[in-house]
PDB file of N, CA and C in Angstrom:
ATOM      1  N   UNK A   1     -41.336 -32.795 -24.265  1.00  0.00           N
ATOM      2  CA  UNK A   1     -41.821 -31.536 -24.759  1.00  0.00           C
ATOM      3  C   UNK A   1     -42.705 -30.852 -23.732  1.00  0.00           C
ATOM      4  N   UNK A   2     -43.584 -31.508 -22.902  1.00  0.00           N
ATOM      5  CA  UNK A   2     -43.989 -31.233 -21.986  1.00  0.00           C
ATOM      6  C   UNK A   2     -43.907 -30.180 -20.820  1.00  0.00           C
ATOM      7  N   UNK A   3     -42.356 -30.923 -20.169  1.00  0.00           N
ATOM      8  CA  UNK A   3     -41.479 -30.809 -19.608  1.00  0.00           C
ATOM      9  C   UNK A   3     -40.835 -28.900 -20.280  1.00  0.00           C
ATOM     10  N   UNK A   4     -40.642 -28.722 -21.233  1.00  0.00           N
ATOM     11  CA  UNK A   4     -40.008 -27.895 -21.894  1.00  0.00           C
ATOM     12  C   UNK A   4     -41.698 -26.818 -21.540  1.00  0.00           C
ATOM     13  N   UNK A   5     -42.358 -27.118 -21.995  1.00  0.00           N
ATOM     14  CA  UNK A   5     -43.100 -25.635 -21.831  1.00  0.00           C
ATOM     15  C   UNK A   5     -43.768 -25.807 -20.472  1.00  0.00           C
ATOM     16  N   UNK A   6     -43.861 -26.093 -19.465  1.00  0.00           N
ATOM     17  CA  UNK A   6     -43.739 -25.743 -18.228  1.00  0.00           C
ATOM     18  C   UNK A   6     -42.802 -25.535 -17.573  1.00  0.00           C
ATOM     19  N   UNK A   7     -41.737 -25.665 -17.643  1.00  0.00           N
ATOM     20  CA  UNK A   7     -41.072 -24.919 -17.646  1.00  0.00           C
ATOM     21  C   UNK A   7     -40.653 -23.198 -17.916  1.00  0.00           C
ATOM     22  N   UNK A   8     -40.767 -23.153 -18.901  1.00  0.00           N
ATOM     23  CA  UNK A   8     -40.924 -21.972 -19.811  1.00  0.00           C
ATOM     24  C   UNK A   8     -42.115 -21.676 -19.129  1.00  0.00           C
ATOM     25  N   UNK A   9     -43.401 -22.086 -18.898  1.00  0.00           N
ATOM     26  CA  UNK A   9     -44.276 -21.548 -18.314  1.00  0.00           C
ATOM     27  C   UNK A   9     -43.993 -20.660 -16.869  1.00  0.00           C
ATOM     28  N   UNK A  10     -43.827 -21.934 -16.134  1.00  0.00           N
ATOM     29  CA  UNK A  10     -43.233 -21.429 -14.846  1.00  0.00           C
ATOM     30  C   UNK A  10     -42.020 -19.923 -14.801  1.00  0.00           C
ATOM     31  N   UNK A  11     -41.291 -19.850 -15.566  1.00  0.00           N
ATOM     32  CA  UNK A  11     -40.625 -18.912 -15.782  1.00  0.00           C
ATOM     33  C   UNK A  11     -41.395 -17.376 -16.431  1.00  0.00           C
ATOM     34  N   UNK A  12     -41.823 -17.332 -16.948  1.00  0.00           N
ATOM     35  CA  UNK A  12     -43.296 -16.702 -17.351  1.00  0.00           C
ATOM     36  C   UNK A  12     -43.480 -16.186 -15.966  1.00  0.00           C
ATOM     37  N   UNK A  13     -44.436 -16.819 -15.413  1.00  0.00           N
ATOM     38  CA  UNK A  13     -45.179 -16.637 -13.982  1.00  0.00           C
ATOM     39  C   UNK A  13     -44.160 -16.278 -13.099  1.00  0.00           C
ATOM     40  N   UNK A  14     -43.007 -16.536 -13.082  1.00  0.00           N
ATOM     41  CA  UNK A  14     -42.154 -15.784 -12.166  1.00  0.00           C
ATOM     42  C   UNK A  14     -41.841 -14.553 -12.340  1.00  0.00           C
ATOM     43  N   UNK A  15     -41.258 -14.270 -13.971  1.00  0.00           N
ATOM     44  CA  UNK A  15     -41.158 -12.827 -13.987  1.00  0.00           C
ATOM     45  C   UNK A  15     -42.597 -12.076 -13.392  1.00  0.00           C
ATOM     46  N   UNK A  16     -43.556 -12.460 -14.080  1.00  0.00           N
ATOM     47  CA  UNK A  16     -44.799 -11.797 -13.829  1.00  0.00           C
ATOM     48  C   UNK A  16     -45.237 -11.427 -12.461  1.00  0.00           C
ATOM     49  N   UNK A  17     -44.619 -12.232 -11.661  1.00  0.00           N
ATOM     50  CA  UNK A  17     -45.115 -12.341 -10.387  1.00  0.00           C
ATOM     51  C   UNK A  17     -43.896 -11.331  -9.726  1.00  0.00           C
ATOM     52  N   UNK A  18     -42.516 -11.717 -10.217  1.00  0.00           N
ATOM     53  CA  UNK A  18     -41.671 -10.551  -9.843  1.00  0.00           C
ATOM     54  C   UNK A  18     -42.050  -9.016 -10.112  1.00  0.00           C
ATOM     55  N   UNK A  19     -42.953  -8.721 -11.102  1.00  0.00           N
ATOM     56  CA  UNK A  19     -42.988  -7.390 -11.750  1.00  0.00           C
ATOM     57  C   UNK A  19     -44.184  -6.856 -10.833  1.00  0.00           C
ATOM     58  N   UNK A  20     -45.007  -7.790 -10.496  1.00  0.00           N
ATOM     59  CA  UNK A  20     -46.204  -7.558  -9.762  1.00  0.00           C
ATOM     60  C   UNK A  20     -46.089  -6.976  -8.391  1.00  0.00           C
ATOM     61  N   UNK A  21     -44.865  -7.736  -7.475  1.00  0.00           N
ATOM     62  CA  UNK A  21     -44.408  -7.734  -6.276  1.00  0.00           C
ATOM     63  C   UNK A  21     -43.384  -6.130  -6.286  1.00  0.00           C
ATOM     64  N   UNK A  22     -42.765  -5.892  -7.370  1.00  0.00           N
ATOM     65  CA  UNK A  22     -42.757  -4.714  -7.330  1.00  0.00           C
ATOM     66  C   UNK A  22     -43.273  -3.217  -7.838  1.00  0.00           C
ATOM     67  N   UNK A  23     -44.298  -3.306  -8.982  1.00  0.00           N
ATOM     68  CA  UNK A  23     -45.406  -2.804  -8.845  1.00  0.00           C
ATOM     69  C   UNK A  23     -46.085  -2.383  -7.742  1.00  0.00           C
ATOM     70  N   UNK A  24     -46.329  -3.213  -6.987  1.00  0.00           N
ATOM     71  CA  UNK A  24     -46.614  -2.755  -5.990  1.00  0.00           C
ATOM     72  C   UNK A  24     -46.154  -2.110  -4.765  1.00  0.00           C
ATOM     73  N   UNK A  25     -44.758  -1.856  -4.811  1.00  0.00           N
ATOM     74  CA  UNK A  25     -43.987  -1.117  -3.695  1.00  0.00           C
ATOM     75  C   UNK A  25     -44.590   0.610  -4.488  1.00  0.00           C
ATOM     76  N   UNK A  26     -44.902   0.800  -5.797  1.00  0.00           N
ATOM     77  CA  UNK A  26     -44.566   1.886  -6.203  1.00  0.00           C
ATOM     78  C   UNK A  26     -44.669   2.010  -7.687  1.00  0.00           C
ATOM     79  N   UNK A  27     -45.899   2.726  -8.066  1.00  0.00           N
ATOM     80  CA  UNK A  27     -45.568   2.339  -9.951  1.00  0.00           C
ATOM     81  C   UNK A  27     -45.680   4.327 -10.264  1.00  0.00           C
ATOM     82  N   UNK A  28     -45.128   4.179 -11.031  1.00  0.00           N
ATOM     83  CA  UNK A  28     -45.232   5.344 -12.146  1.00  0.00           C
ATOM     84  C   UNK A  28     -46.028   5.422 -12.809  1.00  0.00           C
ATOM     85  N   UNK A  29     -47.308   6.117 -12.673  1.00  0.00           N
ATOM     86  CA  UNK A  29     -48.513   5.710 -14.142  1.00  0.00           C
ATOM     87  C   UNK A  29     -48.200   6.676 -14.838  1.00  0.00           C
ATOM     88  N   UNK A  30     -49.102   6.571 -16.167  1.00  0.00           N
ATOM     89  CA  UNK A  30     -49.066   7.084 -17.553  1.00  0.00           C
ATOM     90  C   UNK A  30     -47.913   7.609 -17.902  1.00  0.00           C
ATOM     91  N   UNK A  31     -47.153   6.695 -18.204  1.00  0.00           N
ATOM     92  CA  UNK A  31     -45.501   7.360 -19.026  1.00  0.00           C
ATOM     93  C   UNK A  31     -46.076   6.653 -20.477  1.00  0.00           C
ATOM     94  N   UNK A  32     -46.129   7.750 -21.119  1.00  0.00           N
ATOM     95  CA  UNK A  32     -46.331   7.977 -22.519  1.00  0.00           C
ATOM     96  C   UNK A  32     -45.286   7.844 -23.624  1.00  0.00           C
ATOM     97  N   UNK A  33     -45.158   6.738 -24.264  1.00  0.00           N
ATOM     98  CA  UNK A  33     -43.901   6.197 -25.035  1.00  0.00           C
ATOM     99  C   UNK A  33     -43.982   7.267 -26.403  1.00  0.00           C
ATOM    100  N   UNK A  34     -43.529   7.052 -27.162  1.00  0.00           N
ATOM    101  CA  UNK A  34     -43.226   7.994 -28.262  1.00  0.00           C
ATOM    102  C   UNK A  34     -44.386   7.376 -29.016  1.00  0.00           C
ATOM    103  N   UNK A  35     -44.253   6.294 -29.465  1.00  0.00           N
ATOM    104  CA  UNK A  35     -45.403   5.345 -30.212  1.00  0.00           C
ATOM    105  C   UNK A  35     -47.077   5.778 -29.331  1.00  0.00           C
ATOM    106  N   UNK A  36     -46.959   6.708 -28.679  1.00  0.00           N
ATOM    107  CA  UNK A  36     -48.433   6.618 -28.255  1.00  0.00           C
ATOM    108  C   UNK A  36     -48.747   5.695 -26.975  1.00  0.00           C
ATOM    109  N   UNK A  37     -48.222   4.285 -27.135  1.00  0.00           N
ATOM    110  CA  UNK A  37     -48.118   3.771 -26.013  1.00  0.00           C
ATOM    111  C   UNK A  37     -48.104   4.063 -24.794  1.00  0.00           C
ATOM    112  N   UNK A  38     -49.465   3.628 -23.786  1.00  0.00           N
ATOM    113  CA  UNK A  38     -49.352   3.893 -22.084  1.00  0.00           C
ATOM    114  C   UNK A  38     -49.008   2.842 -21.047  1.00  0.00           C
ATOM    115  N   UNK A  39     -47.512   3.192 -20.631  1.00  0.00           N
ATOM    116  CA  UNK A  39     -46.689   2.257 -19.802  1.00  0.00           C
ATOM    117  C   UNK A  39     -46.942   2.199 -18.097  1.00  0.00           C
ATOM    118  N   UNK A  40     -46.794   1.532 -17.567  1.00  0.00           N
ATOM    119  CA  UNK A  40     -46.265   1.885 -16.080  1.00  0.00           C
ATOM    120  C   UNK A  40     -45.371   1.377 -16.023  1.00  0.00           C
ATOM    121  N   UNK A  41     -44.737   2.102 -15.075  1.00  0.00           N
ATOM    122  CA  UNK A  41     -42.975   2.261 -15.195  1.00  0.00           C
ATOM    123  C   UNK A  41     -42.966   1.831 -13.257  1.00  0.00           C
ATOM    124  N   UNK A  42     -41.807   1.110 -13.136  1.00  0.00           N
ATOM    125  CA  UNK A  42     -41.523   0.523 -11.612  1.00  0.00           C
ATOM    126  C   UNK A  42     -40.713   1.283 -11.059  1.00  0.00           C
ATOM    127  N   UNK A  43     -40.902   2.613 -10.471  1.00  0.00           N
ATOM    128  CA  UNK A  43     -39.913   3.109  -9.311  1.00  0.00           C
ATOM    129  C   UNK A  43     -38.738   1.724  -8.659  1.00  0.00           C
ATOM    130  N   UNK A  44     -37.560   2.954  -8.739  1.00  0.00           N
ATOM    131  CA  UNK A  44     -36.877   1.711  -8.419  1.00  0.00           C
ATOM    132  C   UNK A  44     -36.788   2.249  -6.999  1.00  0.00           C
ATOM    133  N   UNK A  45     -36.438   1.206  -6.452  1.00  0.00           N
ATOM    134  CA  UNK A  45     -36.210   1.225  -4.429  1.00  0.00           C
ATOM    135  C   UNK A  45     -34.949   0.749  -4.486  1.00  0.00           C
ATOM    136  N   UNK A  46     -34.564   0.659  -3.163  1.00  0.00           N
ATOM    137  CA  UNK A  46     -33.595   0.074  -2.736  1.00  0.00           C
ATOM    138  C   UNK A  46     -32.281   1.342  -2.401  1.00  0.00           C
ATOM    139  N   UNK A  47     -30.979   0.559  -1.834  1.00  0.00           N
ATOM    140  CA  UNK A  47     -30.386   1.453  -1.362  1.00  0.00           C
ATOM    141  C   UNK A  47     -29.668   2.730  -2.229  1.00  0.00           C
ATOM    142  N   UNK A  48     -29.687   3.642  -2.668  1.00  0.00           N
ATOM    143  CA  UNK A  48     -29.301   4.420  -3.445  1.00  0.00           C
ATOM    144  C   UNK A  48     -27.900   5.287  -2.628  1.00  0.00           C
ATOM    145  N   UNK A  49     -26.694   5.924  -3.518  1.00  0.00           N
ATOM    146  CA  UNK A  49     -25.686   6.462  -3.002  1.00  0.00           C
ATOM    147  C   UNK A  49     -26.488   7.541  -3.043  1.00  0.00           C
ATOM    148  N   UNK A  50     -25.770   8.317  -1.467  1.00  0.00           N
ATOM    149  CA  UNK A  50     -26.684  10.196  -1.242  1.00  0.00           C
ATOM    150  C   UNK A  50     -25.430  10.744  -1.948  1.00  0.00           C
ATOM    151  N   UNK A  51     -25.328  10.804  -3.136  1.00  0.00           N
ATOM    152  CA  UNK A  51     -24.745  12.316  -3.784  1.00  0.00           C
ATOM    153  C   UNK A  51     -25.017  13.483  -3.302  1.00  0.00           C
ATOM    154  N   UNK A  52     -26.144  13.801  -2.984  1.00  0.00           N
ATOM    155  CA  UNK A  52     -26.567  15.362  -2.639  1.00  0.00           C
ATOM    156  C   UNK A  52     -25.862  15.690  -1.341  1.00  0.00           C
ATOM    157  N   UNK A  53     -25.898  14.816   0.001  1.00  0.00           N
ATOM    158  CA  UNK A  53     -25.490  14.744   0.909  1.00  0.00           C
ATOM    159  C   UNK A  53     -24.118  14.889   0.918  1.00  0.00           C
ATOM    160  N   UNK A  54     -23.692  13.740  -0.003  1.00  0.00           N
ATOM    161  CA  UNK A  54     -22.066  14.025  -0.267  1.00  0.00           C
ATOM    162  C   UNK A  54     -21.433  15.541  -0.670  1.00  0.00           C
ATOM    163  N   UNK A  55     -21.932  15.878  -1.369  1.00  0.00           N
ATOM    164  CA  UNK A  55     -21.809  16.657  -2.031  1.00  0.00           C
ATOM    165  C   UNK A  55     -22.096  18.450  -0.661  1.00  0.00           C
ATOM    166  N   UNK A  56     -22.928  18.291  -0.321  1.00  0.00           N
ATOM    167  CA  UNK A  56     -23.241  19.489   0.158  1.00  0.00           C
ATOM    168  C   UNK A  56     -22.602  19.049   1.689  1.00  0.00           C
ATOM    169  N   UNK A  57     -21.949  18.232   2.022  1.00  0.00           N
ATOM    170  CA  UNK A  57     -20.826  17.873   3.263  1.00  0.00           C
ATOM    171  C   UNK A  57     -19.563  18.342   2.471  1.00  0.00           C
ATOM    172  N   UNK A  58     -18.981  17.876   1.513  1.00  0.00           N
ATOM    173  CA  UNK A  58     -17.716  18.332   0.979  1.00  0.00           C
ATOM    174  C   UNK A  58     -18.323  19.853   1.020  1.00  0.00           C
ATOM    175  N   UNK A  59     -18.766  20.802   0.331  1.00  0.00           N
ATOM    176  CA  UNK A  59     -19.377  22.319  -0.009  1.00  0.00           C
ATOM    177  C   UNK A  59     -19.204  22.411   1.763  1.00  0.00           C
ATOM    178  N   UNK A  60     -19.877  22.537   2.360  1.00  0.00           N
ATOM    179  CA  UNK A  60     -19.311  22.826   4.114  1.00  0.00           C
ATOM    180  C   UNK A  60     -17.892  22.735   4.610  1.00  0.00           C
ATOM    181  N   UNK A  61     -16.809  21.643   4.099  1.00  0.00           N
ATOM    182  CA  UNK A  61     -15.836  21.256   4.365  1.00  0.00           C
ATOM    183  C   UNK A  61     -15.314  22.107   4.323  1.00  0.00           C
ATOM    184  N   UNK A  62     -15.289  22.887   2.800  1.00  0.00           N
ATOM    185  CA  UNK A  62     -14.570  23.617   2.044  1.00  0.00           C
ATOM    186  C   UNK A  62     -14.592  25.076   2.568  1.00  0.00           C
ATOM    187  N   UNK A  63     -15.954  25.429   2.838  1.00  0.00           N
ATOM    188  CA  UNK A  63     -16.665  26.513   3.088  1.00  0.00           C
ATOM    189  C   UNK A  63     -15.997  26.927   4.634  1.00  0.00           C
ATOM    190  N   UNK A  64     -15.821  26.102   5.580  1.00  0.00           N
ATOM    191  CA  UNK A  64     -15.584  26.140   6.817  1.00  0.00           C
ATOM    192  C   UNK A  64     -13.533  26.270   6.783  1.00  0.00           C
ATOM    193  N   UNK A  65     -13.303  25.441   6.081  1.00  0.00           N
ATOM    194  CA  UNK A  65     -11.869  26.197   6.225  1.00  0.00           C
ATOM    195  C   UNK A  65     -11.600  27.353   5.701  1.00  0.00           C
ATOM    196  N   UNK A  66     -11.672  27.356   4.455  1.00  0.00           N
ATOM    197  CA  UNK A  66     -11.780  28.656   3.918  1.00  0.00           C
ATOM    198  C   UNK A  66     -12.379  29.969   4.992  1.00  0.00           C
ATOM    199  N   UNK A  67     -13.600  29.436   6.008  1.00  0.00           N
ATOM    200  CA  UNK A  67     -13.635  30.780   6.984  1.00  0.00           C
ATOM    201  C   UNK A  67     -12.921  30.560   7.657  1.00  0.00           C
ATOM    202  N   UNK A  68     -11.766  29.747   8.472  1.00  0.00           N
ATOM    203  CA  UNK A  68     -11.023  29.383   8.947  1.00  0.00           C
ATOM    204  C   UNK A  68      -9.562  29.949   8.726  1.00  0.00           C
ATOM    205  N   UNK A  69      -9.243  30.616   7.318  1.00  0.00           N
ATOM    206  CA  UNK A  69      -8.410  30.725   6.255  1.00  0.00           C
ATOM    207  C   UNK A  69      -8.212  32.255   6.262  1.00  0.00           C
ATOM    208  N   UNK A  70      -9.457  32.681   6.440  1.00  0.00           N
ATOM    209  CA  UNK A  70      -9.994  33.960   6.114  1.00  0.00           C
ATOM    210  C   UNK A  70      -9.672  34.207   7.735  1.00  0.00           C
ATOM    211  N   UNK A  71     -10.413  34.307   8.793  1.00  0.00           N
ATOM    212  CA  UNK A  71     -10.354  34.888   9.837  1.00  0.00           C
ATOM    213  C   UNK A  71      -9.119  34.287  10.231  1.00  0.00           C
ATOM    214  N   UNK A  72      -7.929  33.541  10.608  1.00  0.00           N
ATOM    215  CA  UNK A  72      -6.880  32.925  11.270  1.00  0.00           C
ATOM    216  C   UNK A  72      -5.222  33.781  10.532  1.00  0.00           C
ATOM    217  N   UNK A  73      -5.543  34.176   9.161  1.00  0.00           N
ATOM    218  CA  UNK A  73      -4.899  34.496   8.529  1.00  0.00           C
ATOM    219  C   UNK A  73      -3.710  33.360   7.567  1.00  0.00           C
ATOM    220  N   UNK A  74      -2.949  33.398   6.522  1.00  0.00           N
ATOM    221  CA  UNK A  74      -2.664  32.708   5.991  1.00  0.00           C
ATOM    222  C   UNK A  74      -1.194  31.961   6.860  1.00  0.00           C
ATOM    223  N   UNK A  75      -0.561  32.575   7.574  1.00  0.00           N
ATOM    224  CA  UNK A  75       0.637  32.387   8.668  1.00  0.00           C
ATOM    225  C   UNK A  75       0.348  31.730  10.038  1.00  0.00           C
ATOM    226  N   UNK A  76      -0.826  32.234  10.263  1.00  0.00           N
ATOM    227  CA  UNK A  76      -1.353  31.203  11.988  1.00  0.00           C
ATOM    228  C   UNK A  76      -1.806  29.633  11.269  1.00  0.00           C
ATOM    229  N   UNK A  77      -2.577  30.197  10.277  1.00  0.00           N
ATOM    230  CA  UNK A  77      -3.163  28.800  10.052  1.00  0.00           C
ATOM    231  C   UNK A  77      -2.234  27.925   9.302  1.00  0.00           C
ATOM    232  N   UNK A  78      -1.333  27.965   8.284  1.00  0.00           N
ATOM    233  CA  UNK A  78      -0.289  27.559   8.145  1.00  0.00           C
ATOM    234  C   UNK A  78       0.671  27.043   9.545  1.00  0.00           C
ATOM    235  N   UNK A  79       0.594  27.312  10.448  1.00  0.00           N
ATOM    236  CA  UNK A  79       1.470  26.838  11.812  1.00  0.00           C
ATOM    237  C   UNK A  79       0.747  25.933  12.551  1.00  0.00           C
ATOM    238  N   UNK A  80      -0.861  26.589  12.599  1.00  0.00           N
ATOM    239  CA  UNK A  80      -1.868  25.440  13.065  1.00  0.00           C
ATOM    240  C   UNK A  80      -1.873  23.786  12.406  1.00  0.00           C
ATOM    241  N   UNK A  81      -1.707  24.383  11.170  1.00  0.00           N
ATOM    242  CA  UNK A  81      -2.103  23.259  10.775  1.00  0.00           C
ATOM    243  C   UNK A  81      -0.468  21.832  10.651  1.00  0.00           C
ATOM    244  N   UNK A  82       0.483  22.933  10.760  1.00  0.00           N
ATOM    245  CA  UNK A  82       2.137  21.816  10.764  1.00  0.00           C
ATOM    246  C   UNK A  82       2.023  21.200  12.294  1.00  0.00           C
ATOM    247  N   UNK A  83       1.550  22.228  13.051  1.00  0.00           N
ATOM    248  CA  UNK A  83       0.941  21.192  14.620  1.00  0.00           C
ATOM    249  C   UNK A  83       0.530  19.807  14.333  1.00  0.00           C
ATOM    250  N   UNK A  84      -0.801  20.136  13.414  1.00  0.00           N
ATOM    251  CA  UNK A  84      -1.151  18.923  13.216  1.00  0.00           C
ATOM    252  C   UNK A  84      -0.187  17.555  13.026  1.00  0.00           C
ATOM    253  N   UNK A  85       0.381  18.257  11.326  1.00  0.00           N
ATOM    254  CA  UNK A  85       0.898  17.033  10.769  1.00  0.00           C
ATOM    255  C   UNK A  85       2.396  16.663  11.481  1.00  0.00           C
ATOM    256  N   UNK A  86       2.416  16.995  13.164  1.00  0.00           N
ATOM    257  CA  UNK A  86       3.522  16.487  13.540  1.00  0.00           C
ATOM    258  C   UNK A  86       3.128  15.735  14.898  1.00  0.00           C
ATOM    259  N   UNK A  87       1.763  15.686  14.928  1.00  0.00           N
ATOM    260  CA  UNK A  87       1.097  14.990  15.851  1.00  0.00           C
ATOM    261  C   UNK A  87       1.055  13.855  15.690  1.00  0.00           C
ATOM    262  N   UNK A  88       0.137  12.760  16.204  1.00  0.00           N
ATOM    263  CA  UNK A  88      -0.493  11.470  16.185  1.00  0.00           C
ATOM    264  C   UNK A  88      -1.155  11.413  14.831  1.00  0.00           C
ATOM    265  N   UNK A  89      -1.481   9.985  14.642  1.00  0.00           N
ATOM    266  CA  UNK A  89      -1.864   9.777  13.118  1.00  0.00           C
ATOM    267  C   UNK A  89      -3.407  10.361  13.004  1.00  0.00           C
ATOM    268  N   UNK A  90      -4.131  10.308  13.923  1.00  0.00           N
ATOM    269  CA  UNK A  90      -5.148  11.206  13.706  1.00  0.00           C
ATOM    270  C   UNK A  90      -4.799  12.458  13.368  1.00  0.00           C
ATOM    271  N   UNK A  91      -4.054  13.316  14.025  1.00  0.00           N
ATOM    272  CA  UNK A  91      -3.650  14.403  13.799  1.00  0.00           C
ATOM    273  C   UNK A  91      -3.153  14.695  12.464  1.00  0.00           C
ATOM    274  N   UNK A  92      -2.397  13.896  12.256  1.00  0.00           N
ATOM    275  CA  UNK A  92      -1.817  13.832  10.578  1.00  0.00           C
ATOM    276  C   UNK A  92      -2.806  13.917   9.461  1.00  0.00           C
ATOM    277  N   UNK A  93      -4.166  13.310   9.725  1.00  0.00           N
ATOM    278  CA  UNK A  93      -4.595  13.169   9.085  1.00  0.00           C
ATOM    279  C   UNK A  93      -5.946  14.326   8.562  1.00  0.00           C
ATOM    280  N   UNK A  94      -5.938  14.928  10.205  1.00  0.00           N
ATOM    281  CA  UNK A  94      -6.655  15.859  10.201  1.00  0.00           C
ATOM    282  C   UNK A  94      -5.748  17.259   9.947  1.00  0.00           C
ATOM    283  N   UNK A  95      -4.370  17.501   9.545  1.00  0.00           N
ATOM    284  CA  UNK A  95      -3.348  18.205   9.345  1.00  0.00           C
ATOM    285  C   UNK A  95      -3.470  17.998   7.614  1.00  0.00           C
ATOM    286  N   UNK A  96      -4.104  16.664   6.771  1.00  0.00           N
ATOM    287  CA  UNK A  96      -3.733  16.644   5.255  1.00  0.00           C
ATOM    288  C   UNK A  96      -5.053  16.819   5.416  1.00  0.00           C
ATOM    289  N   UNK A  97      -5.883  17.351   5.797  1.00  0.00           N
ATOM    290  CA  UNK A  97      -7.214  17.083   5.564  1.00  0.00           C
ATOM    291  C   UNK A  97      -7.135  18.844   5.617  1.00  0.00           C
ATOM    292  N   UNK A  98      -6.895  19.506   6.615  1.00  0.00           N
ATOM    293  CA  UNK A  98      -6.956  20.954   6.528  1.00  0.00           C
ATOM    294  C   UNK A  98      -5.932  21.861   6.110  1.00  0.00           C
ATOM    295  N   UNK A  99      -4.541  20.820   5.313  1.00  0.00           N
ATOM    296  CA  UNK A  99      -3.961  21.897   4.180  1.00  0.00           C
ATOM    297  C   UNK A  99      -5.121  22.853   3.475  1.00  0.00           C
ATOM    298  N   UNK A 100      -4.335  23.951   3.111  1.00  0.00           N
ATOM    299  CA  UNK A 100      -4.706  24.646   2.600  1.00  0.00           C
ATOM    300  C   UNK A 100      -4.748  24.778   0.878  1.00  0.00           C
ATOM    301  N   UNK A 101      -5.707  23.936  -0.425  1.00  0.00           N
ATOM    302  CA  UNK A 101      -5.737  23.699  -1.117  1.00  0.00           C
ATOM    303  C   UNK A 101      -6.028  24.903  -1.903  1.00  0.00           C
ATOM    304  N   UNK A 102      -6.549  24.977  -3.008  1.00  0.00           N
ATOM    305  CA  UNK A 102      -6.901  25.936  -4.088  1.00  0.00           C
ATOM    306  C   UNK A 102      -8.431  26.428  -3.370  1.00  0.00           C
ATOM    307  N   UNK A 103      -8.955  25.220  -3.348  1.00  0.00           N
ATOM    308  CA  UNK A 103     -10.525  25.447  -3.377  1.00  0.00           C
ATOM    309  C   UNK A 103     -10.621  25.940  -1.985  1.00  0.00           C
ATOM    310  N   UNK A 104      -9.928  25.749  -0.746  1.00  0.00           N
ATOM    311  CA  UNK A 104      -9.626  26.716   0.421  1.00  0.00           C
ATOM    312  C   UNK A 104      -9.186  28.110   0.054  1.00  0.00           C
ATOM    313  N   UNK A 105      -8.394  28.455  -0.354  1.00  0.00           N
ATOM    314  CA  UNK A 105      -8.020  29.698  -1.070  1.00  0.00           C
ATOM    315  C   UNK A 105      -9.166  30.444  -1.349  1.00  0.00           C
ATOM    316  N   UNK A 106      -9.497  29.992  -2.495  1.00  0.00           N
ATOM    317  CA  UNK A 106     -10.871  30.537  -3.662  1.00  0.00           C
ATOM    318  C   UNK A 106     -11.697  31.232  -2.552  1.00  0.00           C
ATOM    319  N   UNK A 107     -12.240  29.942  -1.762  1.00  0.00           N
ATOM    320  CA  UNK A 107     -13.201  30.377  -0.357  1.00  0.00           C
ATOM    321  C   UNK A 107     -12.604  31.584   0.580  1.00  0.00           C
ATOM    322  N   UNK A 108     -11.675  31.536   0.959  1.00  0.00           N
ATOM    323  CA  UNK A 108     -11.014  32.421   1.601  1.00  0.00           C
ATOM    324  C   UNK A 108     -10.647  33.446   1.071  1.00  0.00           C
ATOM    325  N   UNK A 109     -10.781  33.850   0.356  1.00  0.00           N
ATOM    326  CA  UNK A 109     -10.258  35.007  -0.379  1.00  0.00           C
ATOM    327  C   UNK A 109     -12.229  35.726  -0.649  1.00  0.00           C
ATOM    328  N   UNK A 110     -12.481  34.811  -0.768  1.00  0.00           N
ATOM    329  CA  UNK A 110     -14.430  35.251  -1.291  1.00  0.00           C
ATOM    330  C   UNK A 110     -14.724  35.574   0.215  1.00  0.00           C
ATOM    331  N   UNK A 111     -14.378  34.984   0.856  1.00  0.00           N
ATOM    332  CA  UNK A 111     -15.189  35.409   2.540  1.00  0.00           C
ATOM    333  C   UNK A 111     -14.177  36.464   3.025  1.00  0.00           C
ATOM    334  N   UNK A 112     -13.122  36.519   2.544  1.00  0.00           N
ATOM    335  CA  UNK A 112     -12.307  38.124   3.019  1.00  0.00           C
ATOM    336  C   UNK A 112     -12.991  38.933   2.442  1.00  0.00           C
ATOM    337  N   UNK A 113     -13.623  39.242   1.105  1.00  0.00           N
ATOM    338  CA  UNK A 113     -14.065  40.306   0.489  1.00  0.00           C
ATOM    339  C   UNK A 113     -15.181  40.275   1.504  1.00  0.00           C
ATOM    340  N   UNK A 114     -16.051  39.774   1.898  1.00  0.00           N
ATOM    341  CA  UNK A 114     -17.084  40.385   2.546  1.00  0.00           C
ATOM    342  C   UNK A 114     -17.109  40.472   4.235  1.00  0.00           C
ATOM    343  N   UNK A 115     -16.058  39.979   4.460  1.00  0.00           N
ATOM    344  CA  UNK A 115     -15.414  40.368   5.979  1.00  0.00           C
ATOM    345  C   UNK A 115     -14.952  42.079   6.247  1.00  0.00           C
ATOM    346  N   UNK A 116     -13.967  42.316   5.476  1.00  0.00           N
ATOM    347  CA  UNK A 116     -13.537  43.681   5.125  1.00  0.00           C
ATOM    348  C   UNK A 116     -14.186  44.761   4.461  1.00  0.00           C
TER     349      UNK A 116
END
């Protein structure tokens, strides 16, 4: 029986000591529970995915062919781009990468209105 709650003890003291060790990278004070209750809350760390980054690299992608789309016209760049996909596999890939999709369109057609 002994044996059984030191155990259990020791486990105790580990979480505690885990919560402590990160507590201290970073706490959140006074988060106010519904019950009235005053918490600190553990910022989390560690490696996080950049959505925003992602996100505003695709928005450029898009943005840049589409001016691409717009100033080249829909017939050059259409020829530019079968260059590609009859090139090397890089080329190919940078040929399916700068078809001309919807969301190229959309862009291109929005950056003609204020070109003209």
């Amino acid at each position: 029986m002994a044996d059984a709650n030191m155990q259990s003890f020791e486990q105790r003291v580990g979480r505690i000591n885990k919560r402590r060790t990160k507590m201290a990278r970073g706490v959140v004070e006074n988060v106010v529970n519904k019950d009235g209750l005053i918490e600190t809350k553990v910022r989390r760390h560690g490696p996080r995915f950049p959505w925003r980054g992602l996100f505003l690299s695709c928005l450029v992608f898009f943005a840049l062919k589409g001016l691409l789309l717009a100033h080249l016209g829909q017939g050059t760049y259409d020829s530019r781009v079968e260059k590609l996909k009859a090139g090397t596999v890089f080329e190919q890939v940078g040929g399916w990468a700068m078809h001309a999709d919807p969301i190229t369109q959309y862009a291109a057609d929005t950056i003609r209105s204020y070109i003209r």
